[in-house]
PDB file of N, CA and C in Angstrom:
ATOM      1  N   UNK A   1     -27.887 -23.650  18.920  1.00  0.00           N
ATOM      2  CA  UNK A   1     -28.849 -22.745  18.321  1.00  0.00           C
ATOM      3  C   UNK A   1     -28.385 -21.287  18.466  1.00  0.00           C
ATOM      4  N   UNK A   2     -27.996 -20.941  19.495  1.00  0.00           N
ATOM      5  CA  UNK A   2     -27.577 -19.174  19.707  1.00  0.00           C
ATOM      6  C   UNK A   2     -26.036 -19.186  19.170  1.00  0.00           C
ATOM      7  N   UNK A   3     -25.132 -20.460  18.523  1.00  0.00           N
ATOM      8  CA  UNK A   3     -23.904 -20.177  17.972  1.00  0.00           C
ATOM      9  C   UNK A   3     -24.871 -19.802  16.482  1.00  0.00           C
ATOM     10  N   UNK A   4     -25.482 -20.444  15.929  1.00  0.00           N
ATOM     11  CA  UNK A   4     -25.997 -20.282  14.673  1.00  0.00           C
ATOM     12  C   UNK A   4     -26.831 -18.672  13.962  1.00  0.00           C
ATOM     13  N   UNK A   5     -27.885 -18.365  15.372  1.00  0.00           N
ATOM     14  CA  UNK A   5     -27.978 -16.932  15.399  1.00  0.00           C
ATOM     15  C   UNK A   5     -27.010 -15.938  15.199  1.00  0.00           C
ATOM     16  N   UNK A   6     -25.630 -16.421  16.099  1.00  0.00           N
ATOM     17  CA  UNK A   6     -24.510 -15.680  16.226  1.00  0.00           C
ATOM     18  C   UNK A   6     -24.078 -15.169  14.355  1.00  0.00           C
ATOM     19  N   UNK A   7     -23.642 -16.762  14.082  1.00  0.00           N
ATOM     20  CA  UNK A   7     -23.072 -16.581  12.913  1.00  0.00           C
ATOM     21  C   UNK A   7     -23.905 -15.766  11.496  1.00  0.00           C
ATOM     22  N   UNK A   8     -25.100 -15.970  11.801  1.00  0.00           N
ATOM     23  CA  UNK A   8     -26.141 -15.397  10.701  1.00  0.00           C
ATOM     24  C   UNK A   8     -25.986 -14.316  10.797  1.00  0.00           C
ATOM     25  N   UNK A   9     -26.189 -13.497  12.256  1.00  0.00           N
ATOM     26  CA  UNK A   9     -25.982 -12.128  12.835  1.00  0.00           C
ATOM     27  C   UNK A   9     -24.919 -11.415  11.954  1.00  0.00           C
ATOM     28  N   UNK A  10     -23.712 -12.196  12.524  1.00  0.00           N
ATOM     29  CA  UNK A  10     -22.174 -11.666  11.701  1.00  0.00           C
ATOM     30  C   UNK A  10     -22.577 -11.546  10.340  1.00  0.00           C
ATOM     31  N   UNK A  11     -22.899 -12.738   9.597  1.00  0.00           N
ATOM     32  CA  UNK A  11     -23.154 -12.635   8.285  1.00  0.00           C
ATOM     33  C   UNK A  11     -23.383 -11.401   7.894  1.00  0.00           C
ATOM     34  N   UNK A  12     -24.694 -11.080   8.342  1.00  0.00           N
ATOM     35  CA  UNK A  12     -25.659  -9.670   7.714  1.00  0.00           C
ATOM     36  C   UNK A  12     -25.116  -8.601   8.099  1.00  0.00           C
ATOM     37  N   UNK A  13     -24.709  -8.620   9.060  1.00  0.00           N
ATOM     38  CA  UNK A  13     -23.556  -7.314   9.528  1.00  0.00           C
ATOM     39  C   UNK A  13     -22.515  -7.147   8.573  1.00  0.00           C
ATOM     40  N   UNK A  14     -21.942  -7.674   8.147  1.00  0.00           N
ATOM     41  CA  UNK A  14     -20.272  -7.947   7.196  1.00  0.00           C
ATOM     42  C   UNK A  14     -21.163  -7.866   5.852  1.00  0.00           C
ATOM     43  N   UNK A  15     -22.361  -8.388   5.358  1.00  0.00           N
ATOM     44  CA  UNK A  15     -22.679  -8.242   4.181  1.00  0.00           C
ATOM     45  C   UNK A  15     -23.362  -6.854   3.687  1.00  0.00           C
ATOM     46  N   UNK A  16     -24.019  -6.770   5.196  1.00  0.00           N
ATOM     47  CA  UNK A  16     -24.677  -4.743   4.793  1.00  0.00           C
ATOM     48  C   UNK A  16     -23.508  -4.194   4.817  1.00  0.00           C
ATOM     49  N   UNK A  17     -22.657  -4.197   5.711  1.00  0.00           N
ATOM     50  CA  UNK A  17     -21.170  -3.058   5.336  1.00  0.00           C
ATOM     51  C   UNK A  17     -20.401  -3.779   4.056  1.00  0.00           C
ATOM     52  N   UNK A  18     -20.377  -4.659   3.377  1.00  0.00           N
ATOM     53  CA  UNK A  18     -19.773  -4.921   2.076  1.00  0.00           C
ATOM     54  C   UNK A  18     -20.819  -4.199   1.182  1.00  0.00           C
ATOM     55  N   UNK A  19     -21.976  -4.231   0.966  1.00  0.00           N
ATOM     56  CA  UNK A  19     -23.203  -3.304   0.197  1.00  0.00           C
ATOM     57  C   UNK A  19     -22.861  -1.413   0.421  1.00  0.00           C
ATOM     58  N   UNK A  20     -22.949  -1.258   1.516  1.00  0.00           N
ATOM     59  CA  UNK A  20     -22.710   0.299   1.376  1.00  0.00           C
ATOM     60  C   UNK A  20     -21.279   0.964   0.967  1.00  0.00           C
ATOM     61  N   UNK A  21     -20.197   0.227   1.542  1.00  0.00           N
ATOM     62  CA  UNK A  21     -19.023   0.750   1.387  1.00  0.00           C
ATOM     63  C   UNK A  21     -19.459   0.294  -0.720  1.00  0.00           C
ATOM     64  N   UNK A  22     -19.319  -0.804  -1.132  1.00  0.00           N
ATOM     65  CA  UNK A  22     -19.053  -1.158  -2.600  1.00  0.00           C
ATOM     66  C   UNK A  22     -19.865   0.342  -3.235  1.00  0.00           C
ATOM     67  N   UNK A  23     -21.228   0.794  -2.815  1.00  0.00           N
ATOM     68  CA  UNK A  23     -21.846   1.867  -3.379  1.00  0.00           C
ATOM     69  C   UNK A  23     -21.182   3.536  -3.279  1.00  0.00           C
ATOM     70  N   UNK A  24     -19.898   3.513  -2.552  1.00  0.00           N
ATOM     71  CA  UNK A  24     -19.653   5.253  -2.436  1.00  0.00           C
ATOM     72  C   UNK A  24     -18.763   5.220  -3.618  1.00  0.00           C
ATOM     73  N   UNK A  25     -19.077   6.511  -3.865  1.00  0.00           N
ATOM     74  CA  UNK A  25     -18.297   6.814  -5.097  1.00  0.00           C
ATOM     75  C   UNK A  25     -16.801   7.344  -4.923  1.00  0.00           C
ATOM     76  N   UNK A  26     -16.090   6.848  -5.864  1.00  0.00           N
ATOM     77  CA  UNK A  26     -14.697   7.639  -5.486  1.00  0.00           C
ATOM     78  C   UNK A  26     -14.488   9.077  -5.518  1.00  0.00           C
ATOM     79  N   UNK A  27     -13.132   9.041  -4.472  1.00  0.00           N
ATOM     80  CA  UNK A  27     -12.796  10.097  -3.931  1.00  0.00           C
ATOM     81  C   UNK A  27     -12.267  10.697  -5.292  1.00  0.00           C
ATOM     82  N   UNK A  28     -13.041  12.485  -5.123  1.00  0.00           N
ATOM     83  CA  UNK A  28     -12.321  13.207  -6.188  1.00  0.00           C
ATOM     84  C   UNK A  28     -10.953  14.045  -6.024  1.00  0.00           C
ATOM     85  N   UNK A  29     -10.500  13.795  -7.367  1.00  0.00           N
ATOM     86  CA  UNK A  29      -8.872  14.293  -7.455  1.00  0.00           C
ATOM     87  C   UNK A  29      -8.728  15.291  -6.425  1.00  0.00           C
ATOM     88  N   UNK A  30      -7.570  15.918  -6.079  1.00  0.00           N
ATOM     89  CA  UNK A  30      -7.095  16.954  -5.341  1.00  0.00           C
ATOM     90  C   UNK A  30      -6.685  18.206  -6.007  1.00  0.00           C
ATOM     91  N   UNK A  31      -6.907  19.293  -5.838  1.00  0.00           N
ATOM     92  CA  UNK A  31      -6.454  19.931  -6.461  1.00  0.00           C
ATOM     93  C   UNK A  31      -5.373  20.672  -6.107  1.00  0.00           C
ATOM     94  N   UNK A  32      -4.602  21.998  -7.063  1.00  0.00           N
ATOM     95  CA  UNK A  32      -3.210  21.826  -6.270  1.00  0.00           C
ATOM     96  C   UNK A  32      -3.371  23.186  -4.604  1.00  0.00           C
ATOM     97  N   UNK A  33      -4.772  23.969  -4.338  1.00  0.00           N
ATOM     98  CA  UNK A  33      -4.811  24.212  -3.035  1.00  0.00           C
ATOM     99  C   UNK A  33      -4.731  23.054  -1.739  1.00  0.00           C
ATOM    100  N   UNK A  34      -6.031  21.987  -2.234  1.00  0.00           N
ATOM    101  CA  UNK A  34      -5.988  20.590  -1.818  1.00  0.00           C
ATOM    102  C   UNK A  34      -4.347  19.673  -1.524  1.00  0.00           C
ATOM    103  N   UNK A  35      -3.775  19.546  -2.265  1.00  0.00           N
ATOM    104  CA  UNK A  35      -2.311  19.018  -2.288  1.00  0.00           C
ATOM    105  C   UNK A  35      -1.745  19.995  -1.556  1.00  0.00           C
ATOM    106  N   UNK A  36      -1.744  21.479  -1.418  1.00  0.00           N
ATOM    107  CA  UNK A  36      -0.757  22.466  -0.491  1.00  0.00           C
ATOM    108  C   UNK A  36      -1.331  21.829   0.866  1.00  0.00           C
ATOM    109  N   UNK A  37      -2.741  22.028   0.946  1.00  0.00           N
ATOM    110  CA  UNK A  37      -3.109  21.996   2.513  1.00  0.00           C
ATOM    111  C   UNK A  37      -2.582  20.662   2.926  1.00  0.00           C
ATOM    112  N   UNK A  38      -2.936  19.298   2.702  1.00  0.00           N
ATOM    113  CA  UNK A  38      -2.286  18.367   2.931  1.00  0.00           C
ATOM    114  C   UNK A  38      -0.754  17.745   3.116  1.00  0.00           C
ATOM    115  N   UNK A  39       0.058  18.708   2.487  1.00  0.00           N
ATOM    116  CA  UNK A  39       1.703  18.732   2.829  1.00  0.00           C
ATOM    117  C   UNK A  39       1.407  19.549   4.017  1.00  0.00           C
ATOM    118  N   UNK A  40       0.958  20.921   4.269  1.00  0.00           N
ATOM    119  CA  UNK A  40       0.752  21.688   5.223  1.00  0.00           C
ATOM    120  C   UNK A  40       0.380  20.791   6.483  1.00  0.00           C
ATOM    121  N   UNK A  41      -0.473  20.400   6.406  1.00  0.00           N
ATOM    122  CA  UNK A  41      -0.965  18.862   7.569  1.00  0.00           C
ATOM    123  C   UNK A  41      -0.152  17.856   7.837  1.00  0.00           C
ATOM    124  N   UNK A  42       0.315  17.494   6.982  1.00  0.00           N
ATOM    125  CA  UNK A  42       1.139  16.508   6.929  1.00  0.00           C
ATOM    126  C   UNK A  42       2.750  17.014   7.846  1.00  0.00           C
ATOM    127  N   UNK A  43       3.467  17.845   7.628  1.00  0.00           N
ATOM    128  CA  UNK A  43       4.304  18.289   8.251  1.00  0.00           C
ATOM    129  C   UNK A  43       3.700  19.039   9.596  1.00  0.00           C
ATOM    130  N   UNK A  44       2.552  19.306   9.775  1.00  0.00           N
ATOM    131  CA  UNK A  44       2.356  19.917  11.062  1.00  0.00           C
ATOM    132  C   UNK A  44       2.197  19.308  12.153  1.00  0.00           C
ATOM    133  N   UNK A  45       1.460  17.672  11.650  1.00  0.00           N
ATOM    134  CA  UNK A  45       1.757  16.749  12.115  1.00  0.00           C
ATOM    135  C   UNK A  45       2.360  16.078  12.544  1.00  0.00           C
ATOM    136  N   UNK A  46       3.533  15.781  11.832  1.00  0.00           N
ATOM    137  CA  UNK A  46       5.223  15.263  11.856  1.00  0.00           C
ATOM    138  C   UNK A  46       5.831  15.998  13.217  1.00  0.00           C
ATOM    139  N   UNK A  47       5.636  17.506  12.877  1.00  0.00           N
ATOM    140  CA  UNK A  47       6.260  18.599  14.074  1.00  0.00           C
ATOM    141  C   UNK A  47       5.665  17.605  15.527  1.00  0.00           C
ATOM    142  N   UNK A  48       4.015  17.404  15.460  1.00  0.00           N
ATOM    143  CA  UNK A  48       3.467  17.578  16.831  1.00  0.00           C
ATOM    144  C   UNK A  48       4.139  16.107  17.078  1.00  0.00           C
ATOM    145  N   UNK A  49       3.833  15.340  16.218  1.00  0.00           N
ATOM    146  CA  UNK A  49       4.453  14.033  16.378  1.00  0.00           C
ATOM    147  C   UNK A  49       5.418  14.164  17.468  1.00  0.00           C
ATOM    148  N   UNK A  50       6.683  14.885  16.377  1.00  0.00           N
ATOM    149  CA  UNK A  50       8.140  14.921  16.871  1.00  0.00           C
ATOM    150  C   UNK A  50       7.984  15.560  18.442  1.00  0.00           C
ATOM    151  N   UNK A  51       7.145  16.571  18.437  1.00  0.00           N
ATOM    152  CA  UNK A  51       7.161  17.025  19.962  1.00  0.00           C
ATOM    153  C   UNK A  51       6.758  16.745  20.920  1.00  0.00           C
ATOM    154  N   UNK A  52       5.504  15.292  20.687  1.00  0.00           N
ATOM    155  CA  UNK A  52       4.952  14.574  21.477  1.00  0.00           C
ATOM    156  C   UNK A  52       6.369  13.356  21.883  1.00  0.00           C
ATOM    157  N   UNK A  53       6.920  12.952  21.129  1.00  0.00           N
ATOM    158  CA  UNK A  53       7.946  12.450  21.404  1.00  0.00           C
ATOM    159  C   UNK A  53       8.870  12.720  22.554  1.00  0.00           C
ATOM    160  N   UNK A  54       9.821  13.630  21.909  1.00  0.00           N
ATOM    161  CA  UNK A  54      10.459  14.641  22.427  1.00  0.00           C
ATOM    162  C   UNK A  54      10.266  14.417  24.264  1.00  0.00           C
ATOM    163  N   UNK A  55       8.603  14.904  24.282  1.00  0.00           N
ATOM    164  CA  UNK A  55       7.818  14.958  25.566  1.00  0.00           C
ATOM    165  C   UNK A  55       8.436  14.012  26.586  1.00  0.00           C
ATOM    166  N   UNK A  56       7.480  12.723  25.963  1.00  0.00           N
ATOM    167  CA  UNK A  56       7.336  11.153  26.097  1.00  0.00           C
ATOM    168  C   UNK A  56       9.229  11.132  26.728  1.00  0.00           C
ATOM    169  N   UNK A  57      10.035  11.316  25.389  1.00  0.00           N
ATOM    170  CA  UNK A  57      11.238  11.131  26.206  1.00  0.00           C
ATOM    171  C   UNK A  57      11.902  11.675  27.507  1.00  0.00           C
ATOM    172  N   UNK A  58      11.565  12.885  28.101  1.00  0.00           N
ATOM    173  CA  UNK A  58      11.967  13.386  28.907  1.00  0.00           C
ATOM    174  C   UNK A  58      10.938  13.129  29.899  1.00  0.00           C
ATOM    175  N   UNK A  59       9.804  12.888  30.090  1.00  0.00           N
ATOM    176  CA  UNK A  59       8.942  12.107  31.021  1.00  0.00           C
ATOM    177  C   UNK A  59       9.831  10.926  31.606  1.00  0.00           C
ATOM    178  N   UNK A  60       9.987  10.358  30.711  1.00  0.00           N
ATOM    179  CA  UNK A  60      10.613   8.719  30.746  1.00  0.00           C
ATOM    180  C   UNK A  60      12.424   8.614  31.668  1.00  0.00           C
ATOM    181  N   UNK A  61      12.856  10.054  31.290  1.00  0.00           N
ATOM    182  CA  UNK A  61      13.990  10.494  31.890  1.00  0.00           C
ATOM    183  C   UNK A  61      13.902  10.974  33.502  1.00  0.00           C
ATOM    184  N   UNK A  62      13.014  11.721  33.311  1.00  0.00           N
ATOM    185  CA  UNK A  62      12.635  12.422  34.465  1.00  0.00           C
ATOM    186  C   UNK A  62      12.093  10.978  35.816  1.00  0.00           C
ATOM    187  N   UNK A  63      11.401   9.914  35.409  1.00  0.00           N
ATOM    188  CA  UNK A  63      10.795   9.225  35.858  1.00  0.00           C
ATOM    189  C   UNK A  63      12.069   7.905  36.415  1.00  0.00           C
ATOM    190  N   UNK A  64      12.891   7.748  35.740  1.00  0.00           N
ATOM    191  CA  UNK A  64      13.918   6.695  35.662  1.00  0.00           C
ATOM    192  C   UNK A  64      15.266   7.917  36.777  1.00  0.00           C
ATOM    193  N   UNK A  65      15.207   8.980  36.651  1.00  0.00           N
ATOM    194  CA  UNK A  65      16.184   9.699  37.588  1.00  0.00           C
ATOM    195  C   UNK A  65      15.528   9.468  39.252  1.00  0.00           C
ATOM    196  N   UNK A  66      14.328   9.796  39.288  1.00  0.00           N
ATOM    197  CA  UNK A  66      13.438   9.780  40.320  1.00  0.00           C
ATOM    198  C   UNK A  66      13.554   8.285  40.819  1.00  0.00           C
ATOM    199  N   UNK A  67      13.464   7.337  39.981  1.00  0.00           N
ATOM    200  CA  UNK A  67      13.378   5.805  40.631  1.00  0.00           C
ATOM    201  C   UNK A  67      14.759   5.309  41.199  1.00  0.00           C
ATOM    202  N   UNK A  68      15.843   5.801  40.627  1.00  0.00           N
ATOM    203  CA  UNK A  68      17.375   5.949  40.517  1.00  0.00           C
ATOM    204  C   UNK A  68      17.835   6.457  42.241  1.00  0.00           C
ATOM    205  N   UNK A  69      16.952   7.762  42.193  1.00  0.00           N
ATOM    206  CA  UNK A  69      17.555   8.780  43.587  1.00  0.00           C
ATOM    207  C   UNK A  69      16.560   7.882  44.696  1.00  0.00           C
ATOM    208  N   UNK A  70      15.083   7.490  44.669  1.00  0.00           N
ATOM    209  CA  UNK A  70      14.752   6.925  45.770  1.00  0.00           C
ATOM    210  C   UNK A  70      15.424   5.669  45.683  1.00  0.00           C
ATOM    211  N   UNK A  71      16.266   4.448  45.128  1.00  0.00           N
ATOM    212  CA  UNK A  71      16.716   3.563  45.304  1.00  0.00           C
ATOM    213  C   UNK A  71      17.993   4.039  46.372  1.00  0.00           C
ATOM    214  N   UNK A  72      18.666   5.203  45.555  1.00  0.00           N
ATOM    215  CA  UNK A  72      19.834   5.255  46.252  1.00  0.00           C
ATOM    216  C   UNK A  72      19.524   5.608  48.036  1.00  0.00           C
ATOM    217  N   UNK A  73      18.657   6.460  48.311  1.00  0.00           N
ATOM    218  CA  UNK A  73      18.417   6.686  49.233  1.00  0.00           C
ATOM    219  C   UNK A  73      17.811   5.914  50.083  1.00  0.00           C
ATOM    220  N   UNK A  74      17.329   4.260  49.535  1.00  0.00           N
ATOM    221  CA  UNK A  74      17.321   3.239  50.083  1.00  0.00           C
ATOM    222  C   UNK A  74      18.857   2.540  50.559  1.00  0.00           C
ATOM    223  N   UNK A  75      19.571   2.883  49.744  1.00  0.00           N
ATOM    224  CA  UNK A  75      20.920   2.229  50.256  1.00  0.00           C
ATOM    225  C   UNK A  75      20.931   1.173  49.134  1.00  0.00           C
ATOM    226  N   UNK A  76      20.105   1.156  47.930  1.00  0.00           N
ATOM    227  CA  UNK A  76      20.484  -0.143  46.874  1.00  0.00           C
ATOM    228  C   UNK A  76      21.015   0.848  45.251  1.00  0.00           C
ATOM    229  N   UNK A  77      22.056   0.163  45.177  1.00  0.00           N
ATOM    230  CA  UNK A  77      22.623   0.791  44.069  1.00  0.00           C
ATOM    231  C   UNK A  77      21.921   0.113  42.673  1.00  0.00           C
ATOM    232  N   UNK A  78      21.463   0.911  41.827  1.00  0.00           N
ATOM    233  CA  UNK A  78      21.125   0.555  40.839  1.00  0.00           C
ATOM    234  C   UNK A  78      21.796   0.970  39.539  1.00  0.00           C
ATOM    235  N   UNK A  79      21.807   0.446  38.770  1.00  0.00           N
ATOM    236  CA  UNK A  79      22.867   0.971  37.117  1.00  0.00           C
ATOM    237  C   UNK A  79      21.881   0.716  36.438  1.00  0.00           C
ATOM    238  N   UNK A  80      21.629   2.175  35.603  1.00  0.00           N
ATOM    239  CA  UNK A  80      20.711   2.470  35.071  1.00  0.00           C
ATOM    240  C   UNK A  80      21.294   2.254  33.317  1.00  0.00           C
ATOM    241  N   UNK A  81      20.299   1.182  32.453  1.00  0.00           N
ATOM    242  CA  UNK A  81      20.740   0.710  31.406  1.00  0.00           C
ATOM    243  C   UNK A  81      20.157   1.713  30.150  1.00  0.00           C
ATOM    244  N   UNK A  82      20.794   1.843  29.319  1.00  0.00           N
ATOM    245  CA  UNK A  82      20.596   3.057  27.977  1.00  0.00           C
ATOM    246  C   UNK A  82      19.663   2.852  27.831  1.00  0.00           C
ATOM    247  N   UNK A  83      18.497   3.600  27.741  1.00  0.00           N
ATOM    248  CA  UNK A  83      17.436   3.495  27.217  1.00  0.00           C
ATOM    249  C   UNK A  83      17.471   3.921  25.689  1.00  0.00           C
ATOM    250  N   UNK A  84      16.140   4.293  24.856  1.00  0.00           N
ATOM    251  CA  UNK A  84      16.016   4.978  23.707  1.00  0.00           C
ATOM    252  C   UNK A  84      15.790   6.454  23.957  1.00  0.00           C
ATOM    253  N   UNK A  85      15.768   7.119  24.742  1.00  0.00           N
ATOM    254  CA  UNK A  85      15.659   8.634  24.838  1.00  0.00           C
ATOM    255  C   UNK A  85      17.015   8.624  24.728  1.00  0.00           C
ATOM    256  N   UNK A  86      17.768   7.802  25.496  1.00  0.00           N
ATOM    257  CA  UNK A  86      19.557   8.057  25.503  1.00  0.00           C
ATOM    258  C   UNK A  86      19.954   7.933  24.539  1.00  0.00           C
ATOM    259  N   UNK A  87      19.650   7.020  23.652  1.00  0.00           N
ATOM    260  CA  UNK A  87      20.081   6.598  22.312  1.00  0.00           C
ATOM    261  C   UNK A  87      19.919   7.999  21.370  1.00  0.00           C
ATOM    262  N   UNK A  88      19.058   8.146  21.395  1.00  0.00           N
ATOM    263  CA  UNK A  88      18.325   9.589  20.531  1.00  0.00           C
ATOM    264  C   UNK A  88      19.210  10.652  21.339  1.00  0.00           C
ATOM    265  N   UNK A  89      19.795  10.877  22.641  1.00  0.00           N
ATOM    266  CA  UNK A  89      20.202  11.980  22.543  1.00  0.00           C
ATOM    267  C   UNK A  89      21.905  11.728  22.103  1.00  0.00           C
ATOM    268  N   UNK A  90      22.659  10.940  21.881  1.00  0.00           N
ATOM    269  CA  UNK A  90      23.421  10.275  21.471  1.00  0.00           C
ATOM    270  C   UNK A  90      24.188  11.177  20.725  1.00  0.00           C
ATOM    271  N   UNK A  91      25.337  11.483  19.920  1.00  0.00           N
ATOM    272  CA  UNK A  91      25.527  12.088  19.100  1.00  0.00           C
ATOM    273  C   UNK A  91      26.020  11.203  18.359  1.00  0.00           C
ATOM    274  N   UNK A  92      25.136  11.739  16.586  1.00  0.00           N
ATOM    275  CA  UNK A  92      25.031  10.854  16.037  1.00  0.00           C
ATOM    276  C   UNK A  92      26.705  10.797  14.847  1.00  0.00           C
ATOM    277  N   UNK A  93      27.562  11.683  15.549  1.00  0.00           N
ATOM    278  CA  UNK A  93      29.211  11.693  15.115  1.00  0.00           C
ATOM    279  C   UNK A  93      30.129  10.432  16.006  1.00  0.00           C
ATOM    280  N   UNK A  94      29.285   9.841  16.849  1.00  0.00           N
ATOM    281  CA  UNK A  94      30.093   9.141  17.750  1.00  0.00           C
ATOM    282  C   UNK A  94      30.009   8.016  17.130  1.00  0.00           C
ATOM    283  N   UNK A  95      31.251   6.744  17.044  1.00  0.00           N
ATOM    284  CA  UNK A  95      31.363   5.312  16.234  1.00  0.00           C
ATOM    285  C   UNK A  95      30.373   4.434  17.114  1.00  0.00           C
ATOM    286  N   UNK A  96      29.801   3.890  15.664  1.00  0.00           N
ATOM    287  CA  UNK A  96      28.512   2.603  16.320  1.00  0.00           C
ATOM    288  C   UNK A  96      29.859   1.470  16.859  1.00  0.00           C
ATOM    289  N   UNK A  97      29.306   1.126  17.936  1.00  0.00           N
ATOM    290  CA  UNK A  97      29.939  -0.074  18.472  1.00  0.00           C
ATOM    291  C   UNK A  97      29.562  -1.399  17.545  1.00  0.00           C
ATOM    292  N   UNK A  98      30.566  -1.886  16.521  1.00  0.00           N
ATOM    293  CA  UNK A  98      30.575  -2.788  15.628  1.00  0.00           C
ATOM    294  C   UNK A  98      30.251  -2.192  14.502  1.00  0.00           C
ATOM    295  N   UNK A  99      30.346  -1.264  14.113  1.00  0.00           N
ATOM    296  CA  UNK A  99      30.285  -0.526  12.777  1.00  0.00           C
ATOM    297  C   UNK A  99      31.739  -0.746  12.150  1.00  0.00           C
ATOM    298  N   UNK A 100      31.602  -0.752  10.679  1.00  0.00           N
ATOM    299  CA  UNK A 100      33.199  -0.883  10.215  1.00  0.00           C
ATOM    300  C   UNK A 100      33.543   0.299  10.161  1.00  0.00           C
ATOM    301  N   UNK A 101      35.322   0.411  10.477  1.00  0.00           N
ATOM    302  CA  UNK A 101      35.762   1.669  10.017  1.00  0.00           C
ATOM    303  C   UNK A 101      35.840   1.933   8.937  1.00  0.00           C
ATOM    304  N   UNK A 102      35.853   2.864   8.759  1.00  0.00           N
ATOM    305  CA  UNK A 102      35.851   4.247   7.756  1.00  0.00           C
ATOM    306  C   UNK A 102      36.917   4.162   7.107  1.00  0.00           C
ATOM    307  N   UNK A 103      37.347   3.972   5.593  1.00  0.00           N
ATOM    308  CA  UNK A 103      38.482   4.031   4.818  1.00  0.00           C
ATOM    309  C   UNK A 103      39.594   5.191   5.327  1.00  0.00           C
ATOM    310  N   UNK A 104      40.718   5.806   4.984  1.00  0.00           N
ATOM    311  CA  UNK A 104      41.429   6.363   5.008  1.00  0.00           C
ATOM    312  C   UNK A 104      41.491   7.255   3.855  1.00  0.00           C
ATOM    313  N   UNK A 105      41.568   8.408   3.320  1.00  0.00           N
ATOM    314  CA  UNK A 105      41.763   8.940   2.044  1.00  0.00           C
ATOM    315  C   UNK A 105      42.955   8.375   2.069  1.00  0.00           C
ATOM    316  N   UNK A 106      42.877   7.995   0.736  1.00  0.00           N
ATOM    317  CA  UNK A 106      44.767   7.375  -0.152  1.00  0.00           C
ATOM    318  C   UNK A 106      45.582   8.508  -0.299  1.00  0.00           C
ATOM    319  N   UNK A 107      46.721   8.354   0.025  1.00  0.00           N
ATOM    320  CA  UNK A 107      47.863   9.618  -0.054  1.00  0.00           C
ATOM    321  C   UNK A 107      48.299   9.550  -1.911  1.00  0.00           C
ATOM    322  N   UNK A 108      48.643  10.861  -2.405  1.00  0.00           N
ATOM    323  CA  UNK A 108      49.202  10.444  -3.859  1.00  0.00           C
ATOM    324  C   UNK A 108      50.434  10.940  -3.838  1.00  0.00           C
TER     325      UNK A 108
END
């Protein structure tokens, strides 16, 4: 009996939000201030993104040096494996390990 309440419950829940959402009217066009501000957002975003990143990576560095120096100072050697902050600081001129080489310009 209270699985059946359950399911009726859900029902009317899922069917009033299928009723209100079907009634809003669509979103109106953008205009081209509308379209500036939104690239404007959109890249300011991207930035904080990128700098929340950025962050995140050197946290993650900072945290893995620290676990590194109290091991050693336990007397247990640890080898610390590439992470993705390493990867990213990488330079991206250096050959991928299993990448094909690179043609030769032809001499004439």
């Amino acid at each position: 009996m209270m699985t059946l309440r359950a399911l009726i419950a859900a029902f009317l829940v899922v069917a009033t939000f299928g009723l209100s959402v079907a009634k809003l009217p669509p979103a109106a066009p953008l205009d081209d201030k509308a379209k500036a501000a939104a690239e404007e957002k959109k890249a300011k975003d991207a930035a904080t993104a990128e700098a929340a990143k950025a962050a995140q990576a050197r946290a993650e560095d900072r945290v893995a040096a620290r676990y590194i120096a109290e091991q050693k100072a336990k007397g247990r050697m640890i080898s610390p494996q590439m992470g993705s902050s390493a990867m990213a600081a990488a330079s991206p001129a250096a050959p991928v390990k299993g990448a094909a080489p690179t043609a030769a310009p032809a001499k004439k």
